[in-house]
Structures are given as structure tokens and as C-alpha cells.
N, C-alpha and C. Protein backbone atom coordinates (compact mmCIF):
# COMPACT_ATOMS: atom_id res chain seq x y z
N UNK A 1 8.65 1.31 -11.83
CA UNK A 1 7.69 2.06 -11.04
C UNK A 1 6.36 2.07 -11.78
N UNK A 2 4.86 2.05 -11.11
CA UNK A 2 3.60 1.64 -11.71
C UNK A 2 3.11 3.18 -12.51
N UNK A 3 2.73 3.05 -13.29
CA UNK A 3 2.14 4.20 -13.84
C UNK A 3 1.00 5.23 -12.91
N UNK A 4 0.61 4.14 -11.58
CA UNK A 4 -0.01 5.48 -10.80
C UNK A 4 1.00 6.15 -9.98
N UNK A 5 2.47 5.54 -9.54
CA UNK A 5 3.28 5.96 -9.10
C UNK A 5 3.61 7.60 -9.70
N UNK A 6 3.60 7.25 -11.44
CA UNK A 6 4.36 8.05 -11.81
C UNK A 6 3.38 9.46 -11.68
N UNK A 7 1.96 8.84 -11.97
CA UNK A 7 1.03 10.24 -11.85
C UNK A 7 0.90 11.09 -10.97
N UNK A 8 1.23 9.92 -9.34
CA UNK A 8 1.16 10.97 -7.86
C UNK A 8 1.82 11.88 -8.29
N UNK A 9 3.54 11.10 -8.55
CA UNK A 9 4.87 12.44 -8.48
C UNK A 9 4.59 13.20 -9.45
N UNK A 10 3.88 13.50 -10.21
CA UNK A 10 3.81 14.85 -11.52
C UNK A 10 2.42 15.30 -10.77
N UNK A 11 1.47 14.98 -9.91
CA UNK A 11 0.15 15.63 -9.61
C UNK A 11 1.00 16.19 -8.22
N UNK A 12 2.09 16.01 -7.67
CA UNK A 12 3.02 16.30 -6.73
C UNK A 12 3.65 17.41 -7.03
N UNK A 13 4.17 17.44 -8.39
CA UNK A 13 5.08 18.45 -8.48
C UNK A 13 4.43 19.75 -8.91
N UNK A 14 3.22 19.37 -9.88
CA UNK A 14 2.24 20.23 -10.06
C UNK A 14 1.53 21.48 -9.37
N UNK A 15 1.00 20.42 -8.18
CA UNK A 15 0.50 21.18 -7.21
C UNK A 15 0.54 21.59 -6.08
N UNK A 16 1.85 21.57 -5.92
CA UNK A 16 2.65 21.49 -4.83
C UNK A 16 1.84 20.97 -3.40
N UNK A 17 2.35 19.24 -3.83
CA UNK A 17 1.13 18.66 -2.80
C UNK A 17 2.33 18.33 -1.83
N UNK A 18 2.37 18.35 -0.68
CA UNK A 18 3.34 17.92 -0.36
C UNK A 18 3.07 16.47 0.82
N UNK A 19 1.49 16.16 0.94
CA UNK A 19 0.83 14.58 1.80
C UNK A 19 0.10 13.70 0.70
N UNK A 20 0.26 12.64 0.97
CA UNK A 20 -0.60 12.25 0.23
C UNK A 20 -1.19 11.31 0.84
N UNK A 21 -2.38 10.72 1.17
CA UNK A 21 -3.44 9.22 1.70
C UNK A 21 -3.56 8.21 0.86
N UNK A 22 -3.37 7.21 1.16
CA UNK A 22 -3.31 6.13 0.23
C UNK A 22 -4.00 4.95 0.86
N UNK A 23 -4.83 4.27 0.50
CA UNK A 23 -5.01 3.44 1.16
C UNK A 23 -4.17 2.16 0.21
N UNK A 24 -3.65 1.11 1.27
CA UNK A 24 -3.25 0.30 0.68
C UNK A 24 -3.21 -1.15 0.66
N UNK A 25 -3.72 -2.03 0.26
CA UNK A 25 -4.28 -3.20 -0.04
C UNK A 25 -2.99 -4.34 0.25
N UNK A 26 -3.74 -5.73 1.24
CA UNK A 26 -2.42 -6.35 1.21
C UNK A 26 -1.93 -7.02 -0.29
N UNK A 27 -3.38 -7.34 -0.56
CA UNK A 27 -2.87 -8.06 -2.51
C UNK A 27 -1.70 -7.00 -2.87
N UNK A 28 -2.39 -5.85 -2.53
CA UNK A 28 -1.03 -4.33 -3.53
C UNK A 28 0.40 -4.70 -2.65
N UNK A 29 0.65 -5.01 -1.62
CA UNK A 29 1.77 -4.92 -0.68
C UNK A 29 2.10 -6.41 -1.01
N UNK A 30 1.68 -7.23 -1.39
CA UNK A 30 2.30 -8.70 -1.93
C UNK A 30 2.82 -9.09 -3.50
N UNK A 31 1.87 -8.04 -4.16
CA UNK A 31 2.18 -7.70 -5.68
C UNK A 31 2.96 -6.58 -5.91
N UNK A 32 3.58 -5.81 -4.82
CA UNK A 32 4.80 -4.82 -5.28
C UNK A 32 3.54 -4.04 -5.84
N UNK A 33 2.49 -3.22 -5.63
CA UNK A 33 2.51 -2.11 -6.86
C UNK A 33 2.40 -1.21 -6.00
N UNK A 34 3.35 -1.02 -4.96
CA UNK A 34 3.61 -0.13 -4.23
C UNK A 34 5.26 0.31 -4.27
N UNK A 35 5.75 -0.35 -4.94
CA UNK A 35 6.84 -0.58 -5.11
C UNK A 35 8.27 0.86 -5.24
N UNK A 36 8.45 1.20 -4.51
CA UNK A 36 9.18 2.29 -4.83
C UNK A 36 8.84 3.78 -4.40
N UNK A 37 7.48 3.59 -3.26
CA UNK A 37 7.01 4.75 -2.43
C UNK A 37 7.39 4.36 -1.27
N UNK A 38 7.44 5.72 -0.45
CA UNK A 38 8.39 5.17 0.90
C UNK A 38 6.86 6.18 1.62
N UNK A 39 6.87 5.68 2.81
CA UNK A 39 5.84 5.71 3.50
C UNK A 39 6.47 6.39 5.02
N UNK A 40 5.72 7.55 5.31
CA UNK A 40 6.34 8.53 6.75
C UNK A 40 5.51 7.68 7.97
N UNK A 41 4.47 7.30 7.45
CA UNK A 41 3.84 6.66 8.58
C UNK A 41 2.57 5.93 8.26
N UNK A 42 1.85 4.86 8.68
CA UNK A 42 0.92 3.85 8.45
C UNK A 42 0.04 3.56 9.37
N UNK A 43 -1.14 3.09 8.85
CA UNK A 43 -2.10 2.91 10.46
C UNK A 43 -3.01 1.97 9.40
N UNK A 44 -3.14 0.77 10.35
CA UNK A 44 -4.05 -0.34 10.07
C UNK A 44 -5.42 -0.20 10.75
N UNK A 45 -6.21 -0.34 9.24
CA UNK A 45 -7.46 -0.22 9.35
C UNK A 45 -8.90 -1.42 9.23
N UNK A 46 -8.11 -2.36 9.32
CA UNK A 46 -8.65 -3.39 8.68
C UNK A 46 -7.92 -4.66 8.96
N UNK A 47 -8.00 -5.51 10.01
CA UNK A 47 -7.47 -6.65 10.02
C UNK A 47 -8.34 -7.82 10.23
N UNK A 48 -8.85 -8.22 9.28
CA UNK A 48 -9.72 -9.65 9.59
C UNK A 48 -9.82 -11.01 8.68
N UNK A 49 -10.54 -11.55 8.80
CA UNK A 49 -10.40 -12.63 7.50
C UNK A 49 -11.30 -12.48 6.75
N UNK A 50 -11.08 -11.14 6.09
CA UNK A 50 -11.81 -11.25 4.56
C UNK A 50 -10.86 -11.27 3.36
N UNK A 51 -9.67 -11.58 3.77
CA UNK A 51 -8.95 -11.80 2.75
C UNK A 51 -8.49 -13.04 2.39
N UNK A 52 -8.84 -14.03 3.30
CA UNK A 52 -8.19 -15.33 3.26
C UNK A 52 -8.25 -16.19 2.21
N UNK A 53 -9.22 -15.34 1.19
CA UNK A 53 -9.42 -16.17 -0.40
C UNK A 53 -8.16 -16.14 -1.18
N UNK A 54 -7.46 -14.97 -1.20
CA UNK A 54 -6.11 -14.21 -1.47
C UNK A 54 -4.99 -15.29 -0.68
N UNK A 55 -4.56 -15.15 0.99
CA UNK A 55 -3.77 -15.27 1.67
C UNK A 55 -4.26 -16.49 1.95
N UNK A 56 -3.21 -17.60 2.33
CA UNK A 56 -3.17 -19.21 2.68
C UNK A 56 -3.91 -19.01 4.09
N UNK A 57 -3.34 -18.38 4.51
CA UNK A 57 -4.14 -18.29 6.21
C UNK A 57 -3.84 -16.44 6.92
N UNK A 58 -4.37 -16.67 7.71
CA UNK A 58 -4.36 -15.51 9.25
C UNK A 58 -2.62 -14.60 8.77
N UNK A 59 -1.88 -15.93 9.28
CA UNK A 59 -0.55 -15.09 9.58
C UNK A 59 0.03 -14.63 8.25
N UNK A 60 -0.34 -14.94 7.08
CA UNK A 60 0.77 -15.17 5.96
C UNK A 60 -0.38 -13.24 5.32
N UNK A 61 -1.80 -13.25 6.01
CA UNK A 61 -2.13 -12.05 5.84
C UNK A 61 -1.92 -10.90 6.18
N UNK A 62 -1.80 -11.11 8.08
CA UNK A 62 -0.96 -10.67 8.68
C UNK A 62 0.39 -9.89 8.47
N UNK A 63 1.06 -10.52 7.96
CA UNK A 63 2.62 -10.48 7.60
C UNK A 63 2.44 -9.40 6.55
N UNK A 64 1.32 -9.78 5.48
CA UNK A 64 1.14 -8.76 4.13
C UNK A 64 1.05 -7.70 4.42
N UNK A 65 0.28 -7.40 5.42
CA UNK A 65 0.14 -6.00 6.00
C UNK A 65 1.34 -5.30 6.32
N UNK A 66 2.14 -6.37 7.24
CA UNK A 66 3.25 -5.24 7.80
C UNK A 66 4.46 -5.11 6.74
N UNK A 67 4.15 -4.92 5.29
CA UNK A 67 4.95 -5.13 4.61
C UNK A 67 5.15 -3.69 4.44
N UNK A 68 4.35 -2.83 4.61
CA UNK A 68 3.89 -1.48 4.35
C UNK A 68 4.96 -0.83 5.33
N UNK A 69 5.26 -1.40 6.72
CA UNK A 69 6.46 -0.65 7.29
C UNK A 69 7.70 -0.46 6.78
């Protein structure tokens, strides 16, 4: 688990947060450093080709996104 993982859950337990907003990146959703947070619900904010320097094409960016479900 990533070391910001570990900071949410202790700034969680702390302050008794009980939501948290995240925005989250498809590079982060293809590199796992999301790895081990479970997600109540998601909303795409951003779908275009400014990532295609990252992703081979459209769909393979596409796909990165819905990794988050």
C-alpha cells in the first residue's frame, strides 16, 4: 500500500473523516498507486486526448479510466 494511502487512513482515523475526494489520474489507475482503496462511487471528468503521450491510443485510455470501477 503507497505511503499516501497510509496517510489518508491515519488523517481518517484522526479526524474522524469519514469522505474523502480524490481525484484520480489514468497514469495512477495503470500504475496501481491506487492500489488497495475501494471506491463508493466515481464520476469522469475528463475524457479526451490529452493523454495519448502516456496511452498507445483512444481506447487503451479509455479502458484506464474505467479501471477506477
Amino acid at each position: 500500500m503507497s505511503e499516501i494511502i497510509k496517510a489518508l487512513e491515519e488523517i481518517e482515523k484522526e479526524e474522524n473523516i469519514t469522505h474523502i475526494i480524490m481525484e484520480v489520474s489514468s497514469h495512477a489507475l495503470c500504475e496501481n498507486r491506487i492500489k488497495g482503496l475501494r471506491f463508493y462511487s466515481a464520476a469522469f471528468t475528463n475524457l479526451s486526448q490529452d493523454h495519448l503521450d502516456y496511452h498507445k491510443d483512444f481506447q487503451e485510455y479509455t479502458d484506464a479510466k474505467f479501471k477506477i470501477t
